[in-house]
C-alpha atoms as a PDB file:
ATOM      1  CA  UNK A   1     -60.178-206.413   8.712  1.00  0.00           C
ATOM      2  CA  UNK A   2     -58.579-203.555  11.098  1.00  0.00           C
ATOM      3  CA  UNK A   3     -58.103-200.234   9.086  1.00  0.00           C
ATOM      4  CA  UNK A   4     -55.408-197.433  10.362  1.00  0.00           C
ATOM      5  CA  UNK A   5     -55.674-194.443   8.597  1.00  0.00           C
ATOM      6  CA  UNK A   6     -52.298-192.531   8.024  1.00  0.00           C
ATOM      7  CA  UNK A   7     -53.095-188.751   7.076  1.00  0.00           C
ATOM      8  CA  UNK A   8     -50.104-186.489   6.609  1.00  0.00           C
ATOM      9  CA  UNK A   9     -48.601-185.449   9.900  1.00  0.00           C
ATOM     10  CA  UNK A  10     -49.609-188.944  11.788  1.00  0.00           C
ATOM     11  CA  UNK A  11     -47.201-189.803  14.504  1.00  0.00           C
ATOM     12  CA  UNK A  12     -45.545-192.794  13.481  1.00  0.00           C
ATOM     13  CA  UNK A  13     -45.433-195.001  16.747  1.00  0.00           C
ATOM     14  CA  UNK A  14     -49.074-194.294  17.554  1.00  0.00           C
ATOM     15  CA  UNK A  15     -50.217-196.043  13.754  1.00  0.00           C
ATOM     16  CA  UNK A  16     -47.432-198.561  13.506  1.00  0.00           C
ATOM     17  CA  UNK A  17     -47.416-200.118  16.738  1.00  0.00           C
ATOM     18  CA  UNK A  18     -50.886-201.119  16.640  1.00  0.00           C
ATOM     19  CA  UNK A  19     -50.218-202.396  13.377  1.00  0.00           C
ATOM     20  CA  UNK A  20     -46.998-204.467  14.311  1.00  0.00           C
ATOM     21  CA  UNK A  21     -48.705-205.748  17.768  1.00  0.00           C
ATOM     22  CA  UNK A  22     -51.380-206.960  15.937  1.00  0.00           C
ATOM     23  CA  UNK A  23     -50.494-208.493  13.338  1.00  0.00           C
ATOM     24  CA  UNK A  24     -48.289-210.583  15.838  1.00  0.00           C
ATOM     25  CA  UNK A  25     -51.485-211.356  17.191  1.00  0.00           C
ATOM     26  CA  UNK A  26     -52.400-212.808  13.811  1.00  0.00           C
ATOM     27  CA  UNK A  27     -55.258-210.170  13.084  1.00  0.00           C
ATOM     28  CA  UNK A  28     -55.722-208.838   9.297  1.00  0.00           C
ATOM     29  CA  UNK A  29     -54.591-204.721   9.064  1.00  0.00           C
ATOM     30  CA  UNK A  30     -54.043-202.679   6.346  1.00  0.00           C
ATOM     31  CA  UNK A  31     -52.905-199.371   6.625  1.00  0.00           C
ATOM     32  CA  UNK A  32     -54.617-196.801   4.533  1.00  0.00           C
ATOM     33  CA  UNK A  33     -53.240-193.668   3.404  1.00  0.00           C
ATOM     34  CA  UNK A  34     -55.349-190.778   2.729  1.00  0.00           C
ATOM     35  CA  UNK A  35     -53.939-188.731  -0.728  1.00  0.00           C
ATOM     36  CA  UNK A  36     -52.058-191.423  -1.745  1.00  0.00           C
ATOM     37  CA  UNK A  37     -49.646-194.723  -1.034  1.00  0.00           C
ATOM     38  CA  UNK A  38     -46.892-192.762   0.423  1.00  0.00           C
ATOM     39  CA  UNK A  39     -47.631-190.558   3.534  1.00  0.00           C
ATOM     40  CA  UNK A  40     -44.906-188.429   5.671  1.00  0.00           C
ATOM     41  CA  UNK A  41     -45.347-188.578   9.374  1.00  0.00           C
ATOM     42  CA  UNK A  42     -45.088-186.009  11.818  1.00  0.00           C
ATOM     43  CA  UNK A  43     -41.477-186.438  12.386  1.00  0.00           C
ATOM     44  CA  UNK A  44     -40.664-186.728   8.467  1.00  0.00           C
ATOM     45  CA  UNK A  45     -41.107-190.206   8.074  1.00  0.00           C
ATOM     46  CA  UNK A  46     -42.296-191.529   5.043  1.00  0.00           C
ATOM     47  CA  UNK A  47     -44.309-194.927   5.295  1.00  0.00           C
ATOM     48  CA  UNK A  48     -45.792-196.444   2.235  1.00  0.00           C
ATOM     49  CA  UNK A  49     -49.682-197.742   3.277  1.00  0.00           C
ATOM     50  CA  UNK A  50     -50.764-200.679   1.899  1.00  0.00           C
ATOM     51  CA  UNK A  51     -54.102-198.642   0.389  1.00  0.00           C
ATOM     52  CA  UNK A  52     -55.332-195.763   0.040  1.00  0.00           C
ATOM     53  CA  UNK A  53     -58.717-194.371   0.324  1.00  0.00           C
ATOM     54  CA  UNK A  54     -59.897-195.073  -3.063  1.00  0.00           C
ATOM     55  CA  UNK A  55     -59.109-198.552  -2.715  1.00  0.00           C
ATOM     56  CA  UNK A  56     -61.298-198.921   0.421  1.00  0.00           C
ATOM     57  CA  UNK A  57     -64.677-200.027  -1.365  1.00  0.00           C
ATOM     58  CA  UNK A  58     -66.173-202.030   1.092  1.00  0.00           C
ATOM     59  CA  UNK A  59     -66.477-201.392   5.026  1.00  0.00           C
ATOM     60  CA  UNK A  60     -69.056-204.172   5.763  1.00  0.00           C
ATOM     61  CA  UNK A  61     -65.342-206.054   6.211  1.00  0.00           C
ATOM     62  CA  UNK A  62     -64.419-203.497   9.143  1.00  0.00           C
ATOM     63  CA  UNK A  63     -63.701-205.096  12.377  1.00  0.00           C
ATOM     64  CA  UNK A  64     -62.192-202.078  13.644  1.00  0.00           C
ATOM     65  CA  UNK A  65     -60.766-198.723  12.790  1.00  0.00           C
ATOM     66  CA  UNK A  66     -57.722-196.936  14.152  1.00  0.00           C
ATOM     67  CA  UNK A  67     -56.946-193.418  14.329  1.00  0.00           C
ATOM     68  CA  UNK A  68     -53.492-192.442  15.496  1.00  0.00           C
ATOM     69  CA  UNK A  69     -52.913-188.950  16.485  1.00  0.00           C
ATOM     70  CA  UNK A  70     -49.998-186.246  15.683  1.00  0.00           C
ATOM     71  CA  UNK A  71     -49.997-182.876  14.691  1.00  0.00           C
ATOM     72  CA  UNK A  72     -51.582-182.078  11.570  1.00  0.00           C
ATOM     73  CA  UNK A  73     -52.245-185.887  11.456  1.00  0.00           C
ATOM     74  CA  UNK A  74     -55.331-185.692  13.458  1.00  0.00           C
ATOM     75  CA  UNK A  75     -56.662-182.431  11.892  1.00  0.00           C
ATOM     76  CA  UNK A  76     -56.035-184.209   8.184  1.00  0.00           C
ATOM     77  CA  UNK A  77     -58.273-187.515   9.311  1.00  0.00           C
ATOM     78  CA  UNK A  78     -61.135-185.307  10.310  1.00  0.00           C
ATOM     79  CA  UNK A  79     -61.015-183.535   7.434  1.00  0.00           C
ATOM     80  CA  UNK A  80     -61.129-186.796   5.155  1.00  0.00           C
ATOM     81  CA  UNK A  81     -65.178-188.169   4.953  1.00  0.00           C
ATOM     82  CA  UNK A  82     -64.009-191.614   3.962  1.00  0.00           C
ATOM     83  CA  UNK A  83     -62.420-191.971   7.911  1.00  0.00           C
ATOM     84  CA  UNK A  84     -65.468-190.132   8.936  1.00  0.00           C
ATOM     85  CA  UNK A  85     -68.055-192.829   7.161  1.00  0.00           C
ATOM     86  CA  UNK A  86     -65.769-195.509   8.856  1.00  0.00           C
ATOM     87  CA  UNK A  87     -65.599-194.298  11.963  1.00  0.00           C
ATOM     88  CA  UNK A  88     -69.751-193.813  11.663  1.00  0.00           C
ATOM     89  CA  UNK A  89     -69.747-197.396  10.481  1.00  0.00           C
ATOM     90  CA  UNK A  90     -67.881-198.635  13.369  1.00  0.00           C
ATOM     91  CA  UNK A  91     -69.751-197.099  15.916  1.00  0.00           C
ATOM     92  CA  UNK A  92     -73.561-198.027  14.309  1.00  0.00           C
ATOM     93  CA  UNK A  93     -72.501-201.567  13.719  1.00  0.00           C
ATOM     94  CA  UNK A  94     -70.850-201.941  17.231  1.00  0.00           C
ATOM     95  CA  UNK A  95     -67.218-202.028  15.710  1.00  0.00           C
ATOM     96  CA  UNK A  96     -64.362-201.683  17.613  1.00  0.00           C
ATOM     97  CA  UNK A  97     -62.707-197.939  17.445  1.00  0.00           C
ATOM     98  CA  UNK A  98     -59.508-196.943  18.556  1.00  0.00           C
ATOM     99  CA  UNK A  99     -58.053-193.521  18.632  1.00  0.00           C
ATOM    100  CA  UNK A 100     -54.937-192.419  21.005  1.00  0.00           C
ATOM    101  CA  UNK A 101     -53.340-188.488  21.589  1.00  0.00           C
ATOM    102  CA  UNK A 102     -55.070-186.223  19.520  1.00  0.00           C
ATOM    103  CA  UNK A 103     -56.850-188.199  17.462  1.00  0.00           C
ATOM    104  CA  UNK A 104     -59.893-188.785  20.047  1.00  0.00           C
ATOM    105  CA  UNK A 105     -61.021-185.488  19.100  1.00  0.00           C
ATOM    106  CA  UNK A 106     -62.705-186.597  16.415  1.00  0.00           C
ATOM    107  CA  UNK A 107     -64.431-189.082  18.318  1.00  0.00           C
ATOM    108  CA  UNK A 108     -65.723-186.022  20.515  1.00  0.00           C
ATOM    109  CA  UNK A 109     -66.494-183.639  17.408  1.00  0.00           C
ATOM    110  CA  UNK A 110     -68.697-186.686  15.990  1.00  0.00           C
ATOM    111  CA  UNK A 111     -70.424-186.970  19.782  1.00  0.00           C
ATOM    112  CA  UNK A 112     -69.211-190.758  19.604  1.00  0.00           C
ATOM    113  CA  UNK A 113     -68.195-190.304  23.166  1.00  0.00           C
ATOM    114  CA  UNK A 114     -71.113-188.607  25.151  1.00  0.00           C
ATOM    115  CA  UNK A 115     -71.172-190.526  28.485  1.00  0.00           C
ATOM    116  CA  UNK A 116     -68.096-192.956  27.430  1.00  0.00           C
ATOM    117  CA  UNK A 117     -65.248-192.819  29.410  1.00  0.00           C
ATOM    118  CA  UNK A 118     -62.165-191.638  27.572  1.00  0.00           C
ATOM    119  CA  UNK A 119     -58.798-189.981  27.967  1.00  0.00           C
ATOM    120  CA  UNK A 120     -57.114-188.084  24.863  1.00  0.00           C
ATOM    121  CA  UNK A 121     -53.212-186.345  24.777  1.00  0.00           C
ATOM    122  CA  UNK A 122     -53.440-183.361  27.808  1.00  0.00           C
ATOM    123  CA  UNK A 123     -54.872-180.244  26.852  1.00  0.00           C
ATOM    124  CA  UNK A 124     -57.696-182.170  24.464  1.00  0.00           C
ATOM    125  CA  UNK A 125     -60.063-182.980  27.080  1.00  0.00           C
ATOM    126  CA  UNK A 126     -62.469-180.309  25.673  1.00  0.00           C
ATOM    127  CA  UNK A 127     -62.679-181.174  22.792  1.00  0.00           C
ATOM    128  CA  UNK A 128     -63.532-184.879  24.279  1.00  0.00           C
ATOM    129  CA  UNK A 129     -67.388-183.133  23.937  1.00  0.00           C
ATOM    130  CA  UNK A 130     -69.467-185.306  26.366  1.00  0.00           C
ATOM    131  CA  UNK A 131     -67.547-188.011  27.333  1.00  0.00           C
ATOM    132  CA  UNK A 132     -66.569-188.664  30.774  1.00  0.00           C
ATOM    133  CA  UNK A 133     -62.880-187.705  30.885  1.00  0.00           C
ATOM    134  CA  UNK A 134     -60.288-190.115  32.694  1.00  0.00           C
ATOM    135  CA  UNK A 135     -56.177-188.965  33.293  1.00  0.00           C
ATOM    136  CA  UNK A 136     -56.139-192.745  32.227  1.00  0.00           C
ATOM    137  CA  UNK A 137     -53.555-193.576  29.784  1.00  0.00           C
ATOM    138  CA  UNK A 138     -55.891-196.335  28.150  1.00  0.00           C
ATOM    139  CA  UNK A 139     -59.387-195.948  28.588  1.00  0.00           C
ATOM    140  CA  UNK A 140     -61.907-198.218  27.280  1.00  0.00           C
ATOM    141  CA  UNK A 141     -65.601-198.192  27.277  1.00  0.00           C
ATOM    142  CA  UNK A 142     -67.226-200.632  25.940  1.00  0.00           C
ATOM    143  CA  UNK A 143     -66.314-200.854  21.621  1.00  0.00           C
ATOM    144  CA  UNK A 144     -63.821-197.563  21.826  1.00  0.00           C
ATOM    145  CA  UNK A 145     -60.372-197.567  23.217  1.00  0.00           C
ATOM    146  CA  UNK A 146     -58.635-194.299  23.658  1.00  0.00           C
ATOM    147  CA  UNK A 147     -55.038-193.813  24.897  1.00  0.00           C
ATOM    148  CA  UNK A 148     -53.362-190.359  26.160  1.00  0.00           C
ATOM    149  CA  UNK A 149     -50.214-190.407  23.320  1.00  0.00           C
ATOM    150  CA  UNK A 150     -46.797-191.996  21.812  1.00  0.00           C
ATOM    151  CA  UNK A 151     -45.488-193.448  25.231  1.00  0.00           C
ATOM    152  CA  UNK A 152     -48.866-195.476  25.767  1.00  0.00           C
ATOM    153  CA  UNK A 153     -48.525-196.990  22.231  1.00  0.00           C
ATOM    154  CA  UNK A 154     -47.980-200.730  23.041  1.00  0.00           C
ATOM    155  CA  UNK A 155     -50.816-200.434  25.981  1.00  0.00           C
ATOM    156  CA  UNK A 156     -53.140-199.474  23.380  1.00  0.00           C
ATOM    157  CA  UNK A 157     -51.996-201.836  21.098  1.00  0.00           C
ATOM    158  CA  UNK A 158     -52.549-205.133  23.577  1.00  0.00           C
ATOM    159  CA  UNK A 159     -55.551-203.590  24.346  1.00  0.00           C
ATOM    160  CA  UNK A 160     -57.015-203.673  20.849  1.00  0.00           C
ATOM    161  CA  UNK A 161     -55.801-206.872  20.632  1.00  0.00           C
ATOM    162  CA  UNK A 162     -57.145-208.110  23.536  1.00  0.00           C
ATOM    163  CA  UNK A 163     -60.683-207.105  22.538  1.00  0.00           C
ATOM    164  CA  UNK A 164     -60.044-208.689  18.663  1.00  0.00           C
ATOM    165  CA  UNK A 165     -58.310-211.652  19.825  1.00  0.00           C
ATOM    166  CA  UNK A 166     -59.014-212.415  23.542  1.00  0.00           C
ATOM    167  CA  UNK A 167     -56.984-211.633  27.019  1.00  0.00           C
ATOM    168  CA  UNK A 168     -55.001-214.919  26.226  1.00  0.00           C
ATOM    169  CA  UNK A 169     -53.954-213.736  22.894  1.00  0.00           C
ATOM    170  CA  UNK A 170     -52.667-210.272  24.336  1.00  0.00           C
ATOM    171  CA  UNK A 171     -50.483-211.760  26.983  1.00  0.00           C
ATOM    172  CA  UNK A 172     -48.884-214.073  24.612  1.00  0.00           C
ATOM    173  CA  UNK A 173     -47.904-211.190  22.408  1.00  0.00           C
ATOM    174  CA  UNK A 174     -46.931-209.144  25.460  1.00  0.00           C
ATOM    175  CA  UNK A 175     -44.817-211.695  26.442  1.00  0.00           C
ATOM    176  CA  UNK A 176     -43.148-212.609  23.209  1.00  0.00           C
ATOM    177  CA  UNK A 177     -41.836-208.792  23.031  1.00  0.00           C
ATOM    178  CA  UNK A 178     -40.790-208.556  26.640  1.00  0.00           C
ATOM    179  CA  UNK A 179     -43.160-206.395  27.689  1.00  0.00           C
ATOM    180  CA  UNK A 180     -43.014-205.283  31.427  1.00  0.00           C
ATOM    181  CA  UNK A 181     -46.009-203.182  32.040  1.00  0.00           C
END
């Protein structure tokens, strides 16, 4: 199971596309909001998750976790230990983690990405503590992917993908929604 974690103030196309590309790709996502079912996105767009963090009992199912960014999105994840014990889960167990714009951050706070390569939304790199910054817009180092914002959002998205469900599986998808880059 992939988890993306909606906090309050997430920017919208940086969870959902993930979540739309893929499930396309025929991988098993929930979306998990943090404070309850409904949560309001950065732009004032409420999305209804299909859990919430009480519901979330077991992470030995975790194949990956996702962490989209926006502004107080990011700040709210950090702040919430159940995304912190899954992120920690992820990265002990070799789990695929994904985190694009802000939400990187955390990564860096947590010193997940000392000596990874990594790229994060401009004026984050900082706070990257560690990590070998790239201007990339998707960088990916071994089990973490990390994207630069919004406009990146279907990169990231067949990139995940193509780590969960193979190179083949990517290009299909890419393909199927007439995807140029």
């Amino acid at each position: 199971m992939v988890y993306v974690f909606l906090a309050e103030g997430f920017e919208e196309i940086e969870a959902l596309t993930p979540v739309d590309i893929l499930r396309r790709g025929k991988v098993d996502v929930k979306t998990v909001g943090i404070g309850g079912k409904t949560i309001v996105s950065s732009h004032g767009i409420p999305v209804t998750a299909d859990i919430t963090t009480d519901e979330l009992s077991e992470l030995d199912t975790a194949e990956a976790v996702i962490l989209p960014g926006g502004m107080p999105g990011t700040l709210n994840l950090e702040k919430n230990e159940t995304v912190i014990n899954a992120v920690k889960y992820c990265y002990e167990n070799n789990k695929l983690i994904g985190a694009i714009c802000a939400a990187p951050s955390i990564l860096g706070h947590l010193g997940i990405l000392r000596g990874k390569r990594a790229t994060a939304f401009p004026g984050f790199e900082k706070a990257l503590e560690g990590a070998d910054f790239r201007n990339d817009f998707v960088s990916h180092d071994g089990m973490i992917i990390t994207a630069r914002g919004m406009g990146v959002s279907v990169d990231f998205a067949l990139e995940l993908l193509s780590v969960l469900k193979g190179k083949e599986t990517a290009d299909n998808v890419k393909n199927s929604i007439q995807c140029k880059a």
